[in-house]
N, C-alpha and C. Protein backbone atom coordinates (compact mmCIF):
# COMPACT_ATOMS: atom_id res chain seq x y z
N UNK A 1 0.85 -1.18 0.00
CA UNK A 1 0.00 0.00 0.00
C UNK A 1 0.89 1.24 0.00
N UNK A 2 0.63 2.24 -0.99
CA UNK A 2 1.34 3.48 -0.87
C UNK A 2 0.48 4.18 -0.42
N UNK A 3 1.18 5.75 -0.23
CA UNK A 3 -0.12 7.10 0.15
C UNK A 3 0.76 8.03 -0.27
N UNK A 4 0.43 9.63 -0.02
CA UNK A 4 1.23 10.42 0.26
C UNK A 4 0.49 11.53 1.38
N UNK A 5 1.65 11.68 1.97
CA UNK A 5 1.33 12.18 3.56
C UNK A 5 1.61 13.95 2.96
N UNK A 6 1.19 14.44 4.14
CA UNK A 6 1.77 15.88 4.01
C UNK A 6 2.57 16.59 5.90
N UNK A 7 3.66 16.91 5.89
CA UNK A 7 4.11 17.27 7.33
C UNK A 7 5.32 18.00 7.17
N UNK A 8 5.16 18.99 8.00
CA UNK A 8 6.52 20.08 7.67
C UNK A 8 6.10 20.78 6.50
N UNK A 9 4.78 21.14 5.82
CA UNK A 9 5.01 21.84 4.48
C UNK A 9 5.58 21.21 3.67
N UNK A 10 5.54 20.11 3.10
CA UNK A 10 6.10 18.79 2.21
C UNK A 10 5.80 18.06 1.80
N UNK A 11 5.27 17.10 1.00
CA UNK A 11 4.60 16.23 0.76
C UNK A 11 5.79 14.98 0.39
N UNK A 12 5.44 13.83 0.75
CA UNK A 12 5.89 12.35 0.93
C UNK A 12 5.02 11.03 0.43
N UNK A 13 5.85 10.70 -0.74
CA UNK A 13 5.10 9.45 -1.10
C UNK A 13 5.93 8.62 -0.29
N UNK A 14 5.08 7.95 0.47
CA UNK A 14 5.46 6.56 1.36
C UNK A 14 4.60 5.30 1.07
N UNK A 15 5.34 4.20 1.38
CA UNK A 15 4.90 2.94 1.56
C UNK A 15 5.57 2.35 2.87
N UNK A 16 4.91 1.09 3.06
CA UNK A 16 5.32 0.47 4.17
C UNK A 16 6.56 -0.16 4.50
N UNK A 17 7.46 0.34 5.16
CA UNK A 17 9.33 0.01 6.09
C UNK A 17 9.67 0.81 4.83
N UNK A 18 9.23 2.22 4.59
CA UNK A 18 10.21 3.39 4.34
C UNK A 18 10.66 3.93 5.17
N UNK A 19 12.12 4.76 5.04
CA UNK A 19 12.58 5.75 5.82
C UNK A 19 12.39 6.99 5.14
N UNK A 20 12.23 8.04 6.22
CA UNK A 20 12.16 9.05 5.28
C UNK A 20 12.21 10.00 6.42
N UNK A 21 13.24 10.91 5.62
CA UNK A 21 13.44 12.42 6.77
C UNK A 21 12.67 13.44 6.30
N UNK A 22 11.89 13.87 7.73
CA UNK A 22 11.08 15.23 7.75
C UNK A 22 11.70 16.42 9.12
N UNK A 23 10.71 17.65 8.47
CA UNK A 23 11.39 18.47 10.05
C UNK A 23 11.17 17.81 10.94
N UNK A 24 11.91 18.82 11.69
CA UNK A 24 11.75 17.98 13.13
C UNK A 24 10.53 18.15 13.87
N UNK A 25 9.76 16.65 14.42
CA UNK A 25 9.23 15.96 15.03
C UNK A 25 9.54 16.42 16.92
N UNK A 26 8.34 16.63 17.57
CA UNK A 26 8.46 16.21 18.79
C UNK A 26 8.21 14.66 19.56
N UNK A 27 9.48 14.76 19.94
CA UNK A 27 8.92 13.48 20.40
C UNK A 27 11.03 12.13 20.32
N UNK A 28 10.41 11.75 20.96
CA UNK A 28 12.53 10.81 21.36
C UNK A 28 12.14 9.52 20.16
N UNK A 29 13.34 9.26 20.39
CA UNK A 29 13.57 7.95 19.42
C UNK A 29 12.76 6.67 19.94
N UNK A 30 11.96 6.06 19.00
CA UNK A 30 10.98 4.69 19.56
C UNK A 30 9.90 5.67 19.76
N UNK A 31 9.28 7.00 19.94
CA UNK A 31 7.46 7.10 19.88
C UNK A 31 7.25 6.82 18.45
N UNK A 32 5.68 6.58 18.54
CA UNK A 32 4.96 6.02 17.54
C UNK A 32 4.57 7.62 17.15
N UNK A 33 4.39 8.10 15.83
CA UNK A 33 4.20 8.98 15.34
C UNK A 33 2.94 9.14 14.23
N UNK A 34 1.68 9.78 14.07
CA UNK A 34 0.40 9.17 13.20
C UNK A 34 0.26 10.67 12.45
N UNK A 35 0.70 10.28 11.26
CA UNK A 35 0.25 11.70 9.98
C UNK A 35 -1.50 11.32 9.75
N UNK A 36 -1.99 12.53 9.93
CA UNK A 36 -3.62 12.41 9.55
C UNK A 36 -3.71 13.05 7.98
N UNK A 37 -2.85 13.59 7.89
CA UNK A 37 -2.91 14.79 6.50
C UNK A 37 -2.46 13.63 5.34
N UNK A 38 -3.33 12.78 4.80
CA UNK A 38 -3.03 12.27 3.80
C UNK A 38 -3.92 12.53 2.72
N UNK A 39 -3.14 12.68 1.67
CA UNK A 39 -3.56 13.05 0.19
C UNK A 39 -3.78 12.15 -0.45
N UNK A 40 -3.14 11.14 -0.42
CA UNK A 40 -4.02 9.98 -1.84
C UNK A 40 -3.56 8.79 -1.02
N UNK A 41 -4.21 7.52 -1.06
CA UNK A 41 -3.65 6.09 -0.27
C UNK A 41 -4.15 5.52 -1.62
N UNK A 42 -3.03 4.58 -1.99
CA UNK A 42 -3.31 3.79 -3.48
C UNK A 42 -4.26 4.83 -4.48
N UNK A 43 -4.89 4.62 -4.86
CA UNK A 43 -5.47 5.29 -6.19
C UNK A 43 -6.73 5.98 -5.65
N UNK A 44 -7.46 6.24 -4.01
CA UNK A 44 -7.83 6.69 -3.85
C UNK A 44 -7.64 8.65 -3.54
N UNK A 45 -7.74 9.55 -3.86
CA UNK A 45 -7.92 11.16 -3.66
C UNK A 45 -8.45 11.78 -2.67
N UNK A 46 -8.18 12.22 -1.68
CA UNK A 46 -8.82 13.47 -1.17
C UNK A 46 -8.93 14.86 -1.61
N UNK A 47 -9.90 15.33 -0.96
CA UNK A 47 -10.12 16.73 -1.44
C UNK A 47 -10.43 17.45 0.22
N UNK A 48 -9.46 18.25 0.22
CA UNK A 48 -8.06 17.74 -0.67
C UNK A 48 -7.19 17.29 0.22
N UNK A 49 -7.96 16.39 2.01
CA UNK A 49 -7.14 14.86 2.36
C UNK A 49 -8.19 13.77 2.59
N UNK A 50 -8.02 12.61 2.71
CA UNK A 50 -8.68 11.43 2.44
C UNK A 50 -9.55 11.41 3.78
N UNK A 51 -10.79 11.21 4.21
CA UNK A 51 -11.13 11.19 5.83
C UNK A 51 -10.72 10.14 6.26
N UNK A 52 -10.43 9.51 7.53
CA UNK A 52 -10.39 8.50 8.03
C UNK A 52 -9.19 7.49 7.50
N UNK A 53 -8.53 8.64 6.72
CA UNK A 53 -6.77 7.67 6.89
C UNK A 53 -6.03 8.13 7.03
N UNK A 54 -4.96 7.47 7.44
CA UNK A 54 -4.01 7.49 8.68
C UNK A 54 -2.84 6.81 8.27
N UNK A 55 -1.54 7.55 8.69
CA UNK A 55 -0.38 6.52 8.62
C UNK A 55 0.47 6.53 9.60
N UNK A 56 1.04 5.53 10.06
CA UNK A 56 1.68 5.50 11.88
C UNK A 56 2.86 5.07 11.26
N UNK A 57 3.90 5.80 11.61
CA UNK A 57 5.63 5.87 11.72
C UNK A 57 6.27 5.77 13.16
N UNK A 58 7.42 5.61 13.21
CA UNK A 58 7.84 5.54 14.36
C UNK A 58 9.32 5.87 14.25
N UNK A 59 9.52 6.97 15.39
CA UNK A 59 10.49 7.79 15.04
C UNK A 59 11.57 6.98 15.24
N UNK A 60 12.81 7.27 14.33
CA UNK A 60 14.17 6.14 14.33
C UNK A 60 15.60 7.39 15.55
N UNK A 61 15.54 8.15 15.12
CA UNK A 61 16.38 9.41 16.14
C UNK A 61 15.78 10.28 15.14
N UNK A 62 16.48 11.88 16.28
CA UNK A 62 16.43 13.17 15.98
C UNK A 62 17.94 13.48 15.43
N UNK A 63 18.30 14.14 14.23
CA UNK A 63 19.42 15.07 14.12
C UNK A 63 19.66 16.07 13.45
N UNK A 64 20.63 16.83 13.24
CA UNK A 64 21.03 17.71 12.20
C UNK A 64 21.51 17.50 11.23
N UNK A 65 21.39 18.12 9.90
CA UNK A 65 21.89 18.32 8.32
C UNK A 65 23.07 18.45 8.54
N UNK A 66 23.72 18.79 7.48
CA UNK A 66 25.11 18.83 7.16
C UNK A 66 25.06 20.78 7.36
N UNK A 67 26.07 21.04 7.66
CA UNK A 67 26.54 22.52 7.64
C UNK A 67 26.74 23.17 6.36
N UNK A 68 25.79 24.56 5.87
CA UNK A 68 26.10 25.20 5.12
C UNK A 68 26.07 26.27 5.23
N UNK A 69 27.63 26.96 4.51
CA UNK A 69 28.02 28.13 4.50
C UNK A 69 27.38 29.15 3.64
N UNK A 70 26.91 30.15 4.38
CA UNK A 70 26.50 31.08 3.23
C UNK A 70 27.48 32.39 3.78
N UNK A 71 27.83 33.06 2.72
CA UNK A 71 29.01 34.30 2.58
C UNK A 71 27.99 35.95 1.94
N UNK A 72 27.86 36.26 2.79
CA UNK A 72 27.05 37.62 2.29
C UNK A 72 28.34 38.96 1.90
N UNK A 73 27.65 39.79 1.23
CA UNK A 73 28.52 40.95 0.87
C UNK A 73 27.78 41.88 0.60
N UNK A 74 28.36 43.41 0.15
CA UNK A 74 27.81 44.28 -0.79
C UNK A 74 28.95 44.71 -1.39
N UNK A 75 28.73 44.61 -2.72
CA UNK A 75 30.20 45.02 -3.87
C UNK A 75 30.74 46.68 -3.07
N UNK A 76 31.82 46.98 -3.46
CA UNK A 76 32.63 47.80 -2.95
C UNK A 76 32.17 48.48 -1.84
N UNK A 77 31.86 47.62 -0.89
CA UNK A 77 31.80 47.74 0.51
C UNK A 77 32.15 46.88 1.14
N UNK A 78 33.80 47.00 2.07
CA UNK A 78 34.54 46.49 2.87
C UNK A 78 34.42 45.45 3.71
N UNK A 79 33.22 46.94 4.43
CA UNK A 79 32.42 46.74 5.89
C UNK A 79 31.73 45.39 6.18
N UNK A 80 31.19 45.30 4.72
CA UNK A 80 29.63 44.45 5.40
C UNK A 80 29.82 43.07 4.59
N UNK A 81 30.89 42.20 4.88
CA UNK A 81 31.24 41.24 4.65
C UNK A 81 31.06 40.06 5.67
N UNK A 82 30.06 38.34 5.42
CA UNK A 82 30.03 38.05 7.02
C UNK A 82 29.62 36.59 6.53
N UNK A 83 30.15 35.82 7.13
CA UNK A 83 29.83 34.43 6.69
C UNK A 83 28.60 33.72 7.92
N UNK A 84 27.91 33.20 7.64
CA UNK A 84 27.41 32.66 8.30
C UNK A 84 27.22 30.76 7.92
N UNK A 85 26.59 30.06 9.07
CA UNK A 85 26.58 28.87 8.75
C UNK A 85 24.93 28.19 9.62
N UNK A 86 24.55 27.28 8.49
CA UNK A 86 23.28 26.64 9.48
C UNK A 86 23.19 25.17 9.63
N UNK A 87 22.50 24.54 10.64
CA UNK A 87 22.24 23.41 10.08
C UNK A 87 21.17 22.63 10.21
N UNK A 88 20.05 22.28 9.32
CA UNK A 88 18.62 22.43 9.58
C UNK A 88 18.24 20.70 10.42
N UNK A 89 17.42 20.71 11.47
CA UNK A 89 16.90 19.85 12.27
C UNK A 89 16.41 18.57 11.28
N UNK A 90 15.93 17.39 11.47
CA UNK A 90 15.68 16.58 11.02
C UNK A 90 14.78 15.59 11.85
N UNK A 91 14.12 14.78 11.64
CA UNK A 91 13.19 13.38 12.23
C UNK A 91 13.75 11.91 11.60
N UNK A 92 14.30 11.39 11.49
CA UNK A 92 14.38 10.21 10.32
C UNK A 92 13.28 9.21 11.29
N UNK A 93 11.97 9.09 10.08
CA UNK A 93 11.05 8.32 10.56
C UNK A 93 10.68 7.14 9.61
N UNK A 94 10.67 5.95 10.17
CA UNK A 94 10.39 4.69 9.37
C UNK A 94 8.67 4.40 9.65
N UNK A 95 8.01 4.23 8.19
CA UNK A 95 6.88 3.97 8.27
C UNK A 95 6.24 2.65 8.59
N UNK A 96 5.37 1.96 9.62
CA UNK A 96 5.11 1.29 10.22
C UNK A 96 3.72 0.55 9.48
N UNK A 97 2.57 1.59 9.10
CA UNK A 97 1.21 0.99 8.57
C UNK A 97 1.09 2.05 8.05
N UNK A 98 -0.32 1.66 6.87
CA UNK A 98 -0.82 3.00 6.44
C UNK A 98 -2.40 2.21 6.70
N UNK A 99 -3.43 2.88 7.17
CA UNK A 99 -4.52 2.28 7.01
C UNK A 99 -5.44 3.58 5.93
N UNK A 100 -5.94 3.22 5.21
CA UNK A 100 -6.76 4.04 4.23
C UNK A 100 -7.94 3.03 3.53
C-alpha cells in the first residue's frame, strides 16, 4: 500500500518500512508517530485529504543536516562582509502501517 502524507510543508510518497526524513518531530527515538494529512492512499484522492486515513511511523532518532556556508557581501563595501553557517533539524522516521 502506498499514500502520500503531508508534514513540515512537504509532501511524501510513502509505503510500508520506508525511511524518510522530515522536520523535526516532537517526540525521542521509539514514539509512535500518526500523519492524519493524507492526500491519496493507493489510487484513492482526497479533497483535498482522504477522511479516516491514517499513517503510523515511528520515530528512528532526531538530528542535524550537514553545515552550510553562506558568505554575504555588498560590492565595494569592505564593511559588510560576514559568513554565516546553518544546520537544519531533522526526524528520520520509518513507516510502520498505512490504514486508508
Amino acid at each position: 500500500m502506498k499514500a502520500v502524507i503531508k508534514t513540515g510543508g512537504k509532501q511524501y510518497y510513502v509505503s510500508e518500512g520506508d525511511v524518510i526524513y522530515v522536520e523535526k518531530l516532537d517526540g525521542e527515538a521509539g514514539d509512535k508517530v500518526i500523519f492524519n494529512e493524507v492526500l491519496m492512499c493507493d489510487n484513492k484522492v482526497g479533497n483535498p485529504y482522504l477522511k479516516g486515513a491514517s499513517v503510523e511511523g515511528e520515530i528512528v532518532k532526531n538530528g542535524k543536516g550537514k553545515k552550510i556556508r553562506i558568505f554575504t557581501y555588498k560590492s565595494k563595501d569592505r564593511s559588510n562582509r560576514r559568513t554565516m553557517g546553518h544546520r537544519q533539524p531533522y526526524t528520520k522516521v520509518e513507516i510502520k502501517s498505512i490504514k486508508g
